[in-house]
Protein backbone atom coordinates (compact mmCIF):
# COMPACT_ATOMS: atom_id res chain seq x y z
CA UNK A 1 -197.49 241.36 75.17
CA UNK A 2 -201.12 239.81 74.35
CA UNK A 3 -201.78 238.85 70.99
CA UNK A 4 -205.43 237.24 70.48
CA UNK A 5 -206.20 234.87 67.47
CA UNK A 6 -209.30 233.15 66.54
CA UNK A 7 -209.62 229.16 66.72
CA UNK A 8 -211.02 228.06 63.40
CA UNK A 9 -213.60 225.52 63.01
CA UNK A 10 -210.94 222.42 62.70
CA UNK A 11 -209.19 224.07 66.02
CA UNK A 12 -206.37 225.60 64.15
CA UNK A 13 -204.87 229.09 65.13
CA UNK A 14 -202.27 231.55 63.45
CA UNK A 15 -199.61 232.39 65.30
CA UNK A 16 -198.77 236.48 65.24
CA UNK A 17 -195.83 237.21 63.31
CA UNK A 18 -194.30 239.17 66.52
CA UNK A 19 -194.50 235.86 68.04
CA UNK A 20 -193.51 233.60 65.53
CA UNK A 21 -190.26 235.50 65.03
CA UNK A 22 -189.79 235.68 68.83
CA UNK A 23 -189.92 231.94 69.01
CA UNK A 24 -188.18 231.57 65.98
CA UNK A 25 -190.54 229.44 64.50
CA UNK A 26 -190.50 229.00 60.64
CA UNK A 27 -192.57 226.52 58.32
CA UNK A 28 -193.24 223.20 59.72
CA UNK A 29 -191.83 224.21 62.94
CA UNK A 30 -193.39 221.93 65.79
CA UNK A 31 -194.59 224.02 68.55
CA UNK A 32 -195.04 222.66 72.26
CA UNK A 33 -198.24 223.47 74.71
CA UNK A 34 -197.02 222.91 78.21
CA UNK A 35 -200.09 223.25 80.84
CA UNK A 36 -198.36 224.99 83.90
CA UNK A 37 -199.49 223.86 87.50
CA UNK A 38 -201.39 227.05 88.17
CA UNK A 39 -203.16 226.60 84.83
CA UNK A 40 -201.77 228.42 82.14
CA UNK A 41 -200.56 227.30 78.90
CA UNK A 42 -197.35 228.22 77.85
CA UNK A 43 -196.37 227.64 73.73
CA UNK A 44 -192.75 227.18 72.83
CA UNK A 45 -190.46 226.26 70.17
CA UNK A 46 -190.26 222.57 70.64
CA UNK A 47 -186.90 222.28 69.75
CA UNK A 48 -185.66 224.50 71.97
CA UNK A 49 -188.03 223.63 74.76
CA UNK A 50 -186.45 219.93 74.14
CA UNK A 51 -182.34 221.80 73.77
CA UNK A 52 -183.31 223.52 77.28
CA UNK A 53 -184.79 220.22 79.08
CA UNK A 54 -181.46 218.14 77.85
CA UNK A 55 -179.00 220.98 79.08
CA UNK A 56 -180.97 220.94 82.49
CA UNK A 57 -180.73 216.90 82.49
CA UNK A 58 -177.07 217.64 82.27
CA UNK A 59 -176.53 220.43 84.41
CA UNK A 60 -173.59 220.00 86.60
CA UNK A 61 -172.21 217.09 84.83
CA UNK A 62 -168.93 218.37 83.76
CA UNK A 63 -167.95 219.34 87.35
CA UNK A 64 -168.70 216.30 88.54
CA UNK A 65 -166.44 214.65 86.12
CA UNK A 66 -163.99 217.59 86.95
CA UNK A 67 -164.27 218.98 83.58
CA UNK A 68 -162.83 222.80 84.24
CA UNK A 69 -163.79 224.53 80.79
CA UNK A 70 -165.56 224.11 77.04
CA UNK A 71 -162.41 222.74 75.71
CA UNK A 72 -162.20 219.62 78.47
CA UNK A 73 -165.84 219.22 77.29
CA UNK A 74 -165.68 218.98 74.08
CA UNK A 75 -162.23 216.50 74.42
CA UNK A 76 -164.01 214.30 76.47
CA UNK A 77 -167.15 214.55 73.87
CA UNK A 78 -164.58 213.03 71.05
CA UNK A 79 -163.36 210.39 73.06
């Protein structure tokens, strides 16, 4: 999908509807501009950009502390 908006003069842009609702972005939503290495700009929800980058942060935590399932998880979480 391309969707093509115009900057206005104080640099702001409105986000399409199709894309707002993909992103799940509602008012007063923060949105995130990453710059990729091969130079394009990627916009995200910034909460769930910042959900995603604490769940990879974690990855592979709970089998290193031999946690076999959701509900070991979550025990361990109330301790």
């Amino acid at each position: 999908m391309v969707e093509v908006t115009k900057v206005s003069s104080k640099g702001q842009v409105t986000i399409p509807l199709e894309l707002r609702r993909y992103l799940k972005l509602t008012e007063g939503s923060k949105v995130a501009f990453v710059l990729e290495d091969d130079g394009r700009v990627v916009i995200a929800n910034s909460s769930m950009l910042a959900l995603k980058e604490v769940q990879s942060a974690f990855a592979g935590e709970a089998e290193r502390l031999g946690l076999r399932d959701e509900s070991e998880v979550a025990a361990f979480l109330k301790k």
